[in-house]
N, C-alpha and C. Protein backbone atom coordinates (compact mmCIF):
# COMPACT_ATOMS: atom_id res chain seq x y z
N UNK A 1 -84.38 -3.30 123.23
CA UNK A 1 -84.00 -4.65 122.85
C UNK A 1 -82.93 -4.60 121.75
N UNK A 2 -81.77 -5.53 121.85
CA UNK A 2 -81.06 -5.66 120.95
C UNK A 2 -81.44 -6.02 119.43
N UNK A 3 -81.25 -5.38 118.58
CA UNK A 3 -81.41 -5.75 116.84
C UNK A 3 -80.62 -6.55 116.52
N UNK A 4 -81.66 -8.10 116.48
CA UNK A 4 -81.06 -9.01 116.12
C UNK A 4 -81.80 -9.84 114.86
N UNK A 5 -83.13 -9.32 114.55
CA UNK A 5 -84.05 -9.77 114.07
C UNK A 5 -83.19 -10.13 112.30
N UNK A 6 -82.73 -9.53 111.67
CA UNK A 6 -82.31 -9.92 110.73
C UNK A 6 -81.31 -11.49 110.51
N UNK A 7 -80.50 -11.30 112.26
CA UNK A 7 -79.50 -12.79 112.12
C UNK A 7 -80.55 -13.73 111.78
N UNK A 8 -81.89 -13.27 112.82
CA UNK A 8 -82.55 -14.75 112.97
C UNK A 8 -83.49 -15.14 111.62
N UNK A 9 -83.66 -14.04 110.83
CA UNK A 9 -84.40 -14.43 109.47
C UNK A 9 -83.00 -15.46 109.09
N UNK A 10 -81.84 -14.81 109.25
CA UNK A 10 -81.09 -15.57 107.96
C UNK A 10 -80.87 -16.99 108.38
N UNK A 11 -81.29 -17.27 110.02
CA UNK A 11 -80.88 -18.08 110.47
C UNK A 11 -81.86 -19.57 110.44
N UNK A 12 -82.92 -19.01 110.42
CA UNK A 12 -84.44 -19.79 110.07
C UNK A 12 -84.37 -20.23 108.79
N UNK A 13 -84.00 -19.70 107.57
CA UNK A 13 -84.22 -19.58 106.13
C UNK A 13 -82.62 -20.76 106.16
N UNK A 14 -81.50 -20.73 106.79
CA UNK A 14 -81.05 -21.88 106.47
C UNK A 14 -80.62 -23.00 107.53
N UNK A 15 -81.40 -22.80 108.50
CA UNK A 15 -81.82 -24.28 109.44
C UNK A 15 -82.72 -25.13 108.76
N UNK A 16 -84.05 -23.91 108.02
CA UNK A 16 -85.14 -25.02 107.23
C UNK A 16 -84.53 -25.50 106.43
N UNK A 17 -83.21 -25.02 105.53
CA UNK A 17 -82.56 -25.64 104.50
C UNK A 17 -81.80 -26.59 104.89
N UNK A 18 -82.24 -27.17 105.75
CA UNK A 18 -80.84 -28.18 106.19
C UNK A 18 -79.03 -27.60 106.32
N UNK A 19 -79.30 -26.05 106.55
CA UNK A 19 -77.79 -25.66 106.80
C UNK A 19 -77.33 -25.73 108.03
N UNK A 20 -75.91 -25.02 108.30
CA UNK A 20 -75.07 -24.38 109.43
C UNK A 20 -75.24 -23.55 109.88
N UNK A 21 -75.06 -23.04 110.77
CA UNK A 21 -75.25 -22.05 111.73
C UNK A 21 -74.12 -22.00 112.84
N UNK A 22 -73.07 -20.93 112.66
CA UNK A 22 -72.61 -20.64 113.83
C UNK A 22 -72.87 -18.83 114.03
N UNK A 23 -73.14 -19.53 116.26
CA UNK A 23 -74.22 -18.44 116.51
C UNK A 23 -73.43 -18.31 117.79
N UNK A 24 -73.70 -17.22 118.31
CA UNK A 24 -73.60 -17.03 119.88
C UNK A 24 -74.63 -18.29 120.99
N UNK A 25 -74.54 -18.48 121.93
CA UNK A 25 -75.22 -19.29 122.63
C UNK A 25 -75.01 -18.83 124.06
N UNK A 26 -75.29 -19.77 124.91
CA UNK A 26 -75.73 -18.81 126.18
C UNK A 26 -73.81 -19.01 127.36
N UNK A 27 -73.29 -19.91 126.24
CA UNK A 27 -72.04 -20.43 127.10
C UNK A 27 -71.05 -20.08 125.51
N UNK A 28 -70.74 -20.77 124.90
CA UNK A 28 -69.16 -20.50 124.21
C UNK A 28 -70.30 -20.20 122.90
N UNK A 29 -69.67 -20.00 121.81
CA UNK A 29 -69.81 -19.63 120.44
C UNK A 29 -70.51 -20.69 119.70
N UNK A 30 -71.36 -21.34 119.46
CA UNK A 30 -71.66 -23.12 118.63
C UNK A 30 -71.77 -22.91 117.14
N UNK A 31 -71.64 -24.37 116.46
CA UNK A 31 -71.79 -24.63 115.81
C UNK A 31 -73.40 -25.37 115.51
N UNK A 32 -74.74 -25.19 115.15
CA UNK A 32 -75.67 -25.35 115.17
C UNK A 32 -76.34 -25.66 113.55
N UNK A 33 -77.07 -26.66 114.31
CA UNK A 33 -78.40 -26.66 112.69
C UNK A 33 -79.88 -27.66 113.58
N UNK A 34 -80.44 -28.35 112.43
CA UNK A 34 -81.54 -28.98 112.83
C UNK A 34 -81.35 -30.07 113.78
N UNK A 35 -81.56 -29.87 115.19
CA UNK A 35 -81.39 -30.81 115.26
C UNK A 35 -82.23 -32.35 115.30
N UNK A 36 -83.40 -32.25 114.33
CA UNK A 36 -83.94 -33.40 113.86
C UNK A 36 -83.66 -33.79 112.59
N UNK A 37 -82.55 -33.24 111.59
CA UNK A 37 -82.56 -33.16 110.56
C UNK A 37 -80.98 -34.04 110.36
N UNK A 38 -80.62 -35.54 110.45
CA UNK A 38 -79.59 -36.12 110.17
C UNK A 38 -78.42 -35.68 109.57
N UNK A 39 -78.85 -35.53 108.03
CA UNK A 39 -78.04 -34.91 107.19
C UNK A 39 -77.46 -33.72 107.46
N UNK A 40 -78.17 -32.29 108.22
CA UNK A 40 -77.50 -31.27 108.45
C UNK A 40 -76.48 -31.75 109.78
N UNK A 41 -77.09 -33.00 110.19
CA UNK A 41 -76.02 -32.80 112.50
C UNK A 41 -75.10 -33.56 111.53
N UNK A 42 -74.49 -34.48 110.11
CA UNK A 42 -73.90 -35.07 109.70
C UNK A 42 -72.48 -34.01 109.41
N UNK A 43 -73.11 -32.68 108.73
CA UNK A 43 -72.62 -31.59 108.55
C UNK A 43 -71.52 -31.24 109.64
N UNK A 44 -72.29 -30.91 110.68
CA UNK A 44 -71.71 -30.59 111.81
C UNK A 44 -70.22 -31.59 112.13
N UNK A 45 -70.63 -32.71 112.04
CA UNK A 45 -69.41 -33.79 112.55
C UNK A 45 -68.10 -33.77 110.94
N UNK A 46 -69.02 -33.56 109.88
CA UNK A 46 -67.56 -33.26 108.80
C UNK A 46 -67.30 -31.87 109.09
N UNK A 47 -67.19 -31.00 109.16
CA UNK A 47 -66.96 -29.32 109.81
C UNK A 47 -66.10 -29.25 110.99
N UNK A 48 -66.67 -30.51 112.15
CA UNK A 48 -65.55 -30.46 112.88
C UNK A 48 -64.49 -31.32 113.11
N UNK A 49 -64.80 -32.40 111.95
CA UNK A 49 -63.41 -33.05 111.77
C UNK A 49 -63.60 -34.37 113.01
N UNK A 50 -65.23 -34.47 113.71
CA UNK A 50 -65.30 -35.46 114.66
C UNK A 50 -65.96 -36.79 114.43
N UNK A 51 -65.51 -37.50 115.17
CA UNK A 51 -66.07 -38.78 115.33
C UNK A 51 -67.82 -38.66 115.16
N UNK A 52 -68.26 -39.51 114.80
CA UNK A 52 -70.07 -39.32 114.52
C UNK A 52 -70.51 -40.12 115.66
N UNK A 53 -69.39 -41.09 116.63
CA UNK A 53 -70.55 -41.67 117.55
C UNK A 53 -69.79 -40.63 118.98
N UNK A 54 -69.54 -39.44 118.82
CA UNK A 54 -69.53 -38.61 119.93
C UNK A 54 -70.66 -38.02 119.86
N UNK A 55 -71.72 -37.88 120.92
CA UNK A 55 -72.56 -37.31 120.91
C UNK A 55 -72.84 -35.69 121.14
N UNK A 56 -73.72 -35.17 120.50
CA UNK A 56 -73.59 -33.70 120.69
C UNK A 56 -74.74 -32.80 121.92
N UNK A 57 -74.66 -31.46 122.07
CA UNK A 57 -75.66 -31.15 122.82
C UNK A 57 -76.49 -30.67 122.14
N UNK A 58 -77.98 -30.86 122.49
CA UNK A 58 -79.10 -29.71 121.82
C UNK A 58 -79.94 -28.82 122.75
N UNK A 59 -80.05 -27.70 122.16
CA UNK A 59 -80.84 -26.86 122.96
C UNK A 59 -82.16 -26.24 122.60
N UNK A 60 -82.79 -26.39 124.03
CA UNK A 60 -84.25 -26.27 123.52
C UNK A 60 -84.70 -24.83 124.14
N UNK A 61 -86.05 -24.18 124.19
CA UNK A 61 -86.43 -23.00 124.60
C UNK A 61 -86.55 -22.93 125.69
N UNK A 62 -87.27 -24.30 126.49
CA UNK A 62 -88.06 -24.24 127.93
C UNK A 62 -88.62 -25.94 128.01
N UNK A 63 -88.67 -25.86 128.79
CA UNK A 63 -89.11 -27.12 129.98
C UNK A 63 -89.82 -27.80 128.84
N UNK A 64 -91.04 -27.39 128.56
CA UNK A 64 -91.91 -28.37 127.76
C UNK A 64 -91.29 -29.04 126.66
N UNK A 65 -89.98 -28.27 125.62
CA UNK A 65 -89.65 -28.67 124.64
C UNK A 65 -88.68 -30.20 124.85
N UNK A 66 -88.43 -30.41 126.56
CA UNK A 66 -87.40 -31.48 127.09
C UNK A 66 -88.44 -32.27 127.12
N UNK A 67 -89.82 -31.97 127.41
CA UNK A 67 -90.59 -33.04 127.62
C UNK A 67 -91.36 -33.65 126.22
N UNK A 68 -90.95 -33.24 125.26
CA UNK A 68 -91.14 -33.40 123.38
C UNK A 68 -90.29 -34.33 122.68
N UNK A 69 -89.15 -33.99 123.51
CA UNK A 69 -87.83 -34.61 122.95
C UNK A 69 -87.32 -35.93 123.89
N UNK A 70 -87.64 -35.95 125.00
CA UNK A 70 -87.42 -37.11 126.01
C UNK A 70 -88.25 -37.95 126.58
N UNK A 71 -88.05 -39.62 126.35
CA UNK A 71 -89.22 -40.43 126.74
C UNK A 71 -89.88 -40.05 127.82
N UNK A 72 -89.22 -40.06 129.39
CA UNK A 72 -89.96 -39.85 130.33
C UNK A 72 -89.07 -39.82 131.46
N UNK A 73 -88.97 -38.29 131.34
CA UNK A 73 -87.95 -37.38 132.26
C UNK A 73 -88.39 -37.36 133.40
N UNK A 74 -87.36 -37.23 134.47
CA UNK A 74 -88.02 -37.23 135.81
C UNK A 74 -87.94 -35.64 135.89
N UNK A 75 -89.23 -35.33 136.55
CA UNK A 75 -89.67 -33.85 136.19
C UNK A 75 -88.81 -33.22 137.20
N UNK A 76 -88.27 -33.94 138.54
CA UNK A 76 -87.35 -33.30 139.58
C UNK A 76 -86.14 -32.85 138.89
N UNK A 77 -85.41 -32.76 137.87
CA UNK A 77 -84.62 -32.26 136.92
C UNK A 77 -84.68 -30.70 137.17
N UNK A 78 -86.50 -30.19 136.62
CA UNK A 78 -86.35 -29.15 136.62
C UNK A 78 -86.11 -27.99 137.66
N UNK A 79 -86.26 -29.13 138.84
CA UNK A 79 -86.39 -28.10 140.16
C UNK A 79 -84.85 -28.12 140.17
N UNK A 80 -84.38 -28.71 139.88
CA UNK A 80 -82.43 -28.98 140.25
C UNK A 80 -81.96 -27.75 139.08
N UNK A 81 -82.82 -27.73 138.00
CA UNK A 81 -81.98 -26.63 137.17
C UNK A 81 -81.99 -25.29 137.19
N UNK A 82 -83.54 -24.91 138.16
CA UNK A 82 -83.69 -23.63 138.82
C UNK A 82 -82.84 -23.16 139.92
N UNK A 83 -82.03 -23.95 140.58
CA UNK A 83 -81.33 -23.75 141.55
C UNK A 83 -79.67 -23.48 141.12
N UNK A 84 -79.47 -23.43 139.75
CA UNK A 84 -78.06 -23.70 139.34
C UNK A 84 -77.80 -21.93 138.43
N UNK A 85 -76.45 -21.46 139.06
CA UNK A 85 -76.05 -20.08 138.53
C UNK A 85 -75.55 -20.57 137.16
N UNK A 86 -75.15 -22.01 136.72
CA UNK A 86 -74.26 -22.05 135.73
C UNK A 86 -75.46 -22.54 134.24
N UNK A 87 -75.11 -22.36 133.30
CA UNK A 87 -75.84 -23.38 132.05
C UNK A 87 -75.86 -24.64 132.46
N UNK A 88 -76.23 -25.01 132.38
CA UNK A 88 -76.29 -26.53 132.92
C UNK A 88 -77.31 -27.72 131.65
N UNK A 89 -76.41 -28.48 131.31
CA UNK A 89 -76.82 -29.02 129.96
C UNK A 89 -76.99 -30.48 130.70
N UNK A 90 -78.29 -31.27 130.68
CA UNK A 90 -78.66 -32.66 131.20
C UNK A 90 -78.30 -34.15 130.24
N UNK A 91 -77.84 -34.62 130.38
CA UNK A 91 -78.03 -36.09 129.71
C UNK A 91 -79.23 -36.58 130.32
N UNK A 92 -80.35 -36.94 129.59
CA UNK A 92 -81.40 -37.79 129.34
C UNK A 92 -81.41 -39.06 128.62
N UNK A 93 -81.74 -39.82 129.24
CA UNK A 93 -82.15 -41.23 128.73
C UNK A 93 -83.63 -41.20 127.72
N UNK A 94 -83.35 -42.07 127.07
CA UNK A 94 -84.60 -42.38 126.28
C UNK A 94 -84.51 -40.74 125.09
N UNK A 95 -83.95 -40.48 124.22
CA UNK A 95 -84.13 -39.62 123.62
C UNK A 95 -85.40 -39.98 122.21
N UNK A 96 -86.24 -39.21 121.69
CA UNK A 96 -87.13 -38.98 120.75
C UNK A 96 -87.35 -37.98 120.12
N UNK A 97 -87.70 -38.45 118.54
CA UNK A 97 -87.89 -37.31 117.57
C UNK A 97 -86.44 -36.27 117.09
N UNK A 98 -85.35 -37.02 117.70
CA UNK A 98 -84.22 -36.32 117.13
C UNK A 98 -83.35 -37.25 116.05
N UNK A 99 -82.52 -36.44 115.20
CA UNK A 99 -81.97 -37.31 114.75
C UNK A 99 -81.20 -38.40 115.14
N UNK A 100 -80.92 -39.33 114.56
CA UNK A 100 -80.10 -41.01 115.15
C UNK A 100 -78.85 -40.48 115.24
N UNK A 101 -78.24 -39.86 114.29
CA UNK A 101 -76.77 -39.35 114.58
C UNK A 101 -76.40 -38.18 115.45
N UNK A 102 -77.65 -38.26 116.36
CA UNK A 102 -77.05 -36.94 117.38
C UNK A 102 -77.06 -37.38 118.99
N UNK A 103 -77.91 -38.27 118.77
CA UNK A 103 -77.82 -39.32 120.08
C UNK A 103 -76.72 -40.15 120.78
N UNK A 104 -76.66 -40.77 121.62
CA UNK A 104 -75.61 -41.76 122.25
C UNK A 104 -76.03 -42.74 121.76
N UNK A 105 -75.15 -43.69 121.60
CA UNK A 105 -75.32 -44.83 121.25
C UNK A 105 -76.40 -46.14 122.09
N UNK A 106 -76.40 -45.52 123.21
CA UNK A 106 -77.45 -45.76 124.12
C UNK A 106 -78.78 -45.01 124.10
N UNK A 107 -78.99 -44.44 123.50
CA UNK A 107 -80.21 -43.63 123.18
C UNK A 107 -79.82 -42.02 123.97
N UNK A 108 -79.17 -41.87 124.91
CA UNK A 108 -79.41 -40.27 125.63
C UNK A 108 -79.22 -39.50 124.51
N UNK A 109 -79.40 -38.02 125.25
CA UNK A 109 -79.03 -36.70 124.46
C UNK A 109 -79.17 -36.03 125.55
N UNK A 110 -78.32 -35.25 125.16
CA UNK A 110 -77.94 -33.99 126.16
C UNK A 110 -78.70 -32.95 125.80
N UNK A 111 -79.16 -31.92 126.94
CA UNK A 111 -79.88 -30.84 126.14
C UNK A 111 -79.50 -30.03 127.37
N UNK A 112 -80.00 -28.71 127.22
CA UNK A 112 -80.07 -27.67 127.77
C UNK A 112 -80.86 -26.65 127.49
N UNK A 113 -81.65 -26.22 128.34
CA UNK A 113 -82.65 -25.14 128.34
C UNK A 113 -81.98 -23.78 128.20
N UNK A 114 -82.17 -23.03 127.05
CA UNK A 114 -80.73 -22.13 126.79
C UNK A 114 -82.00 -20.78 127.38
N UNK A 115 -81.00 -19.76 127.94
CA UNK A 115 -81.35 -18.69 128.55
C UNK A 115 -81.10 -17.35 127.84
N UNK A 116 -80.12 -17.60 127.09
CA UNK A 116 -79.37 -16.85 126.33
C UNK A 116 -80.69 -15.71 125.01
N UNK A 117 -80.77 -14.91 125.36
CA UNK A 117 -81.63 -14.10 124.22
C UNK A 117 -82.11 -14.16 122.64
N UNK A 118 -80.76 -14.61 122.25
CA UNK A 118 -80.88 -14.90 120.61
C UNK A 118 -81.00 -16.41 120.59
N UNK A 119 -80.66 -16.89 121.50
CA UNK A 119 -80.86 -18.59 121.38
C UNK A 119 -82.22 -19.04 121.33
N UNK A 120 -82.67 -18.23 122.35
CA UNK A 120 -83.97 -18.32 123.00
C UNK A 120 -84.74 -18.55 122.03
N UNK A 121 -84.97 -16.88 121.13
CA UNK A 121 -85.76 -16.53 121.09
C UNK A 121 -85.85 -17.20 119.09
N UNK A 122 -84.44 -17.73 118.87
CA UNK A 122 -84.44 -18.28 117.52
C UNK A 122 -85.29 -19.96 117.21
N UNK A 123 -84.83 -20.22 118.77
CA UNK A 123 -85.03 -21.85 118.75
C UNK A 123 -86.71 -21.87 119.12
N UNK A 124 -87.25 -20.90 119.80
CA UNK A 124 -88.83 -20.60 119.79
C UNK A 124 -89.36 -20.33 118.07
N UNK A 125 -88.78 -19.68 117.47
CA UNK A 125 -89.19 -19.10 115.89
C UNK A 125 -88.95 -20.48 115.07
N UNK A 126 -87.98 -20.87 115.29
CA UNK A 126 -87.65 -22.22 114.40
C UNK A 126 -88.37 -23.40 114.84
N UNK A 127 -88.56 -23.40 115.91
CA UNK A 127 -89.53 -24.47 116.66
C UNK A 127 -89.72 -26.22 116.46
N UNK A 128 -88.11 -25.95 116.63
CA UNK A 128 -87.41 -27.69 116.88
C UNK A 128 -85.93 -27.05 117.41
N UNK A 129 -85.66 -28.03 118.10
CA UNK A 129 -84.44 -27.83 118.65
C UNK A 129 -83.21 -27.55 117.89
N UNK A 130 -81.86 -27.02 118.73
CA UNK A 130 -81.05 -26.47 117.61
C UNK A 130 -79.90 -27.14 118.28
N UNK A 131 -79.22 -28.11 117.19
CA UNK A 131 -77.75 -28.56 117.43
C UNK A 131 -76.96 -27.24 118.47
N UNK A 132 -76.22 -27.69 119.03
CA UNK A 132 -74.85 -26.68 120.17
C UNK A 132 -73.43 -27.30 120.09
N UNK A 133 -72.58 -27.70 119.45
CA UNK A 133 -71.25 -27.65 119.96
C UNK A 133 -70.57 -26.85 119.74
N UNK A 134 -69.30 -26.71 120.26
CA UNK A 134 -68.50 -25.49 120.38
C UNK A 134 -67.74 -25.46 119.10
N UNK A 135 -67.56 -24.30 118.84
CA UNK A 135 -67.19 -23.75 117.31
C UNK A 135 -65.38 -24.13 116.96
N UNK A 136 -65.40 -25.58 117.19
CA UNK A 136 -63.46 -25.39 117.26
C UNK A 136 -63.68 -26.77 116.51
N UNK A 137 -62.64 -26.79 115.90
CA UNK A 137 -62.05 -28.70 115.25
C UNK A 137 -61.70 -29.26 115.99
N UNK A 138 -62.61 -30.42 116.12
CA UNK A 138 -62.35 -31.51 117.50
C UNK A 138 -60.96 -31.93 117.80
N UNK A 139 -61.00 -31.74 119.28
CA UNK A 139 -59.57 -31.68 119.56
C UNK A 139 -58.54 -30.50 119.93
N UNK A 140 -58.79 -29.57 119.21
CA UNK A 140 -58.94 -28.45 119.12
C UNK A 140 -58.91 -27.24 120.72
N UNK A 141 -58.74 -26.61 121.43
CA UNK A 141 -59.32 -25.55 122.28
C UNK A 141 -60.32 -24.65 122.01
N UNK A 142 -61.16 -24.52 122.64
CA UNK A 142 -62.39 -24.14 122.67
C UNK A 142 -62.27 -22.64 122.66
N UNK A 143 -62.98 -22.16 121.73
CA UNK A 143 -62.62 -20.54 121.16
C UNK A 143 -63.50 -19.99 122.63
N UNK A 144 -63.14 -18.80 123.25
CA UNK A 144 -63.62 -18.39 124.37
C UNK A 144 -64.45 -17.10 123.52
N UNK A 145 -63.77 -16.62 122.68
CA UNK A 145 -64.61 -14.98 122.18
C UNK A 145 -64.61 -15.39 120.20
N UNK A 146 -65.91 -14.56 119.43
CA UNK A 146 -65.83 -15.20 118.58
C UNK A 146 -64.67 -14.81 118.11
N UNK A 147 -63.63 -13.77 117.73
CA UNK A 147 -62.13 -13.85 117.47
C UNK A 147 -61.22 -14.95 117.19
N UNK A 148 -61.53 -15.73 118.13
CA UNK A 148 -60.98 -16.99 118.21
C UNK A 148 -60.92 -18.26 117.85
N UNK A 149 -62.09 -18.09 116.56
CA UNK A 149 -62.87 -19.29 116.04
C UNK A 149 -61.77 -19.30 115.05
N UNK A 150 -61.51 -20.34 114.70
CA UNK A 150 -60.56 -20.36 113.66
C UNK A 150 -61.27 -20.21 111.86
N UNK A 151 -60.67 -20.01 111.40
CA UNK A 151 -61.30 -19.37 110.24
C UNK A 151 -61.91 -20.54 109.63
N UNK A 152 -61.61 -21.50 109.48
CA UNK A 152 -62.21 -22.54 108.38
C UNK A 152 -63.11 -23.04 109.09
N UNK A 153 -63.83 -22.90 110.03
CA UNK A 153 -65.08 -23.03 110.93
C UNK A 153 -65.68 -22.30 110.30
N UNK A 154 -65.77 -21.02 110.03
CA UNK A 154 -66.35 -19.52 109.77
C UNK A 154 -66.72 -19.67 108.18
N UNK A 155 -65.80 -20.41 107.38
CA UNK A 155 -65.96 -20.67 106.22
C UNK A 155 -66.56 -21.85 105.70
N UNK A 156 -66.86 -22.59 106.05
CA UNK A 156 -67.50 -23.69 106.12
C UNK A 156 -68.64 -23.73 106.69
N UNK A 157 -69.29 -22.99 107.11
CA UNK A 157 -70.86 -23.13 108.39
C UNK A 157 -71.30 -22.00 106.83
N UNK A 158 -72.96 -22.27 106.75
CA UNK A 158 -73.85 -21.50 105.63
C UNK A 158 -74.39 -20.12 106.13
N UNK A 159 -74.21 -19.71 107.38
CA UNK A 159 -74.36 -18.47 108.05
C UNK A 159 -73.31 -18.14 108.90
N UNK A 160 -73.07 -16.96 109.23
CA UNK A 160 -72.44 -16.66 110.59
C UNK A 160 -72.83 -15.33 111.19
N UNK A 161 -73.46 -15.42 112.57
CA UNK A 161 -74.43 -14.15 112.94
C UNK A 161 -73.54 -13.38 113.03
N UNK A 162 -74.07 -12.23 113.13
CA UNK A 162 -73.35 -10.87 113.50
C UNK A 162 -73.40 -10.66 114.90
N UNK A 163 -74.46 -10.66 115.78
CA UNK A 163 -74.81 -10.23 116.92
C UNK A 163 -74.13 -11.05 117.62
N UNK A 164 -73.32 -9.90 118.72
CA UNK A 164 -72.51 -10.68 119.54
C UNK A 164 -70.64 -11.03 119.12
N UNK A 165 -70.62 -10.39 117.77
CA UNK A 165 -69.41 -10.96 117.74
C UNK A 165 -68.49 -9.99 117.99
N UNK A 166 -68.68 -8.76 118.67
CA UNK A 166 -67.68 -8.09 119.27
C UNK A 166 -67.50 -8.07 120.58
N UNK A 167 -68.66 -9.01 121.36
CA UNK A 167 -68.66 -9.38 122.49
C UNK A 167 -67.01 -9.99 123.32
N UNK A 168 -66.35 -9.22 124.18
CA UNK A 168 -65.07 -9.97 124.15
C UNK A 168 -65.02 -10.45 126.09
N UNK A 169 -66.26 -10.34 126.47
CA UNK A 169 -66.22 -11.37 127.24
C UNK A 169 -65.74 -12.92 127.22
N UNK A 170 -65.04 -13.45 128.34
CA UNK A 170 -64.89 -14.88 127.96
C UNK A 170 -65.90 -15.91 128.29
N UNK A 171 -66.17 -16.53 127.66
CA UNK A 171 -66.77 -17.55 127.87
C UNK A 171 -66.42 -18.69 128.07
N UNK A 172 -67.57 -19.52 129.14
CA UNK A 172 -66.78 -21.09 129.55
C UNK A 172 -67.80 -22.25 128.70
N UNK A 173 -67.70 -23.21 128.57
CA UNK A 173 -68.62 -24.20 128.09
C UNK A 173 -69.92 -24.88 129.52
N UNK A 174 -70.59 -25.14 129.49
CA UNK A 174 -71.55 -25.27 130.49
C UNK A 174 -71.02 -26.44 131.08
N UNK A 175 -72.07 -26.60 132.48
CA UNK A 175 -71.93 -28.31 133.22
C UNK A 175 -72.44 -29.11 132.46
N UNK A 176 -71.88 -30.09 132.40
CA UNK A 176 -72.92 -31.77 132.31
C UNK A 176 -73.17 -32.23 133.68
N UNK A 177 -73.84 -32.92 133.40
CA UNK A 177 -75.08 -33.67 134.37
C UNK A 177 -75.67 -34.45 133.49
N UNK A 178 -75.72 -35.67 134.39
CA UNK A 178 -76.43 -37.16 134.07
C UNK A 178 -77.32 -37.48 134.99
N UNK A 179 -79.06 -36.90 135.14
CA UNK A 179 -79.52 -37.17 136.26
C UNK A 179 -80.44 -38.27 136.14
N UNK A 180 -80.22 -38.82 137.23
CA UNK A 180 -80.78 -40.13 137.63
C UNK A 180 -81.70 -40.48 138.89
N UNK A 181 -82.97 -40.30 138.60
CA UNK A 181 -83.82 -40.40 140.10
C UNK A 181 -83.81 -39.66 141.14
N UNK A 182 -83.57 -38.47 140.55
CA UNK A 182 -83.32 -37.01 141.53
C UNK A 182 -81.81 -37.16 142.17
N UNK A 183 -80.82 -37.58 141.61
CA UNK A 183 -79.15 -37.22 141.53
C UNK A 183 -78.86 -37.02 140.45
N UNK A 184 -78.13 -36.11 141.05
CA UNK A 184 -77.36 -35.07 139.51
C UNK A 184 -75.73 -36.23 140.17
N UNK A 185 -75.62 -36.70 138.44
CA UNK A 185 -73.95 -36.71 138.75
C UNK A 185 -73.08 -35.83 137.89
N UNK A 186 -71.98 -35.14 137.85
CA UNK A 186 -71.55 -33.97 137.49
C UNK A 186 -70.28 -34.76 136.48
N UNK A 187 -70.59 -34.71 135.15
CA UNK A 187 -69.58 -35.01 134.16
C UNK A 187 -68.55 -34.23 134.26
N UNK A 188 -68.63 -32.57 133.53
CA UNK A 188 -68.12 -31.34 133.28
C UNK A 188 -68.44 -30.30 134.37
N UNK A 189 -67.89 -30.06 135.81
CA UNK A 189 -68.13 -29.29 136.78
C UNK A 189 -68.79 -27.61 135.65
C-alpha cells in the first residue's frame, strides 16, 4: 500500500480546523475542506476568486454517505453509477446537513462517490464529506497534473499533500449528471 498516512494526519488536523486542503482526487487535483463547515467552503470561493452562488462538488466515501446528505434520493442512481467507466459526480435535489454556501440556490448539491484511494480513505477518517473543486482561479484552465496548479493556489490552501504530486498522468474533470426518476441528463459529458 502506498504511504500516505502522514498526508492524511495533516489533513484531518486541518479540515477539523476549519482549513484548506489541496489534495489529489479521483479526477483533477481539488481544492477541499469541510464540507459542512460554511466558513471553511467560504474559504474556498475567496482562494478561487469565485462567485459564492456557483455551486461546488462534494465527495463522499460510499452510497450510504449520499443517503446522509440527500433528502430522498432515488436509489436507481446507484445502479446507473455502477455501470459508468468515468467519475461521475450527481446533482441531487433536496440537499441536507451541508453547508448553505455550498448548495444551489435551489437546494441541490452535487456529489460524487470518490474511488480514488487517498480520497477514499481520508473522507472515511474525517467522516463528513469533503469540498472538490478543481485547483485553478475561476475562470482559469483546469490544471491537468499537480505542476500546473498555479502557485498562489498552493500558497493560500493550509495544507498541500505530497502523495501524488509527481503523478504526471493527465487528468480530466468528471461527468455531471442531474438524475431525475431514473434519467440521467448529462451536464459535463
Amino acid at each position: 500500500m502506498v504511504d500516505f498516512e502522514k498526508d492524511i494526519e495533516h489533513c484531518l488536523t486541518v479540515l477539523k480546523n476549519g482549513g484548506v486542503i489541496l489534495y489529489p482526487t479521483d479526477t483533477v487535483w481539488g481544492i477541499g475542506c469541510d464540507a459542512t463547515n460554511p466558513d471553511a467552503v467560504q474559504k474556498i470561493y475567496d482562494i478561487k476568486q469565485r462567485p459564492d452562488e456557483k455551486a461546488m462538488i462534494v465527495l463522499v466515501a460510499d452510497e450510504r454517505d449520499v443517503l446522509q446528505y440527500v433528502a430522498s434520493p432515488d436509489l436507481s442512481v446507484f445502479d446507473y453509477l455502477q455501470q459508468t467507466t468515468k467519475p461521475t459526480t450527481v446533482i441531487y435535489e433536496g440537499a441536507i446537513g451541508l453547508a448553505d454556501n455550498l448548495t444551489g440556490s435551489d437546494g441541490s448539491i452535487a456529489i460524487r462517490i470518490c474511488q480514488e484511494q487517498f480520497c477514499k480513505h481520508l473522507i472515511k477518517r474525517f467522516r463528513k464529506p469533503i469540498v472538490s473543486t478543481s485547483a485553478n482561479i475561476s475562470g482559469q484552465p483546469t490544471a491537468k497534473i499537480f505542476a500546473d496548479i498555479d502557485f498562489e493556489i498552493k500558497t493560500q490552501v493550509d495544507y498541500v499533500v505530497g502523495y501524488r504530486q509527481a503523478d504526471i498522468a493527465v487528468a480530466t474533470p468528471s461527468s455531471v449528471i442531474k438524475w431525475d426518476n431514473g434519467t440521467a441528463t448529462i451536464i459535463r459529458p
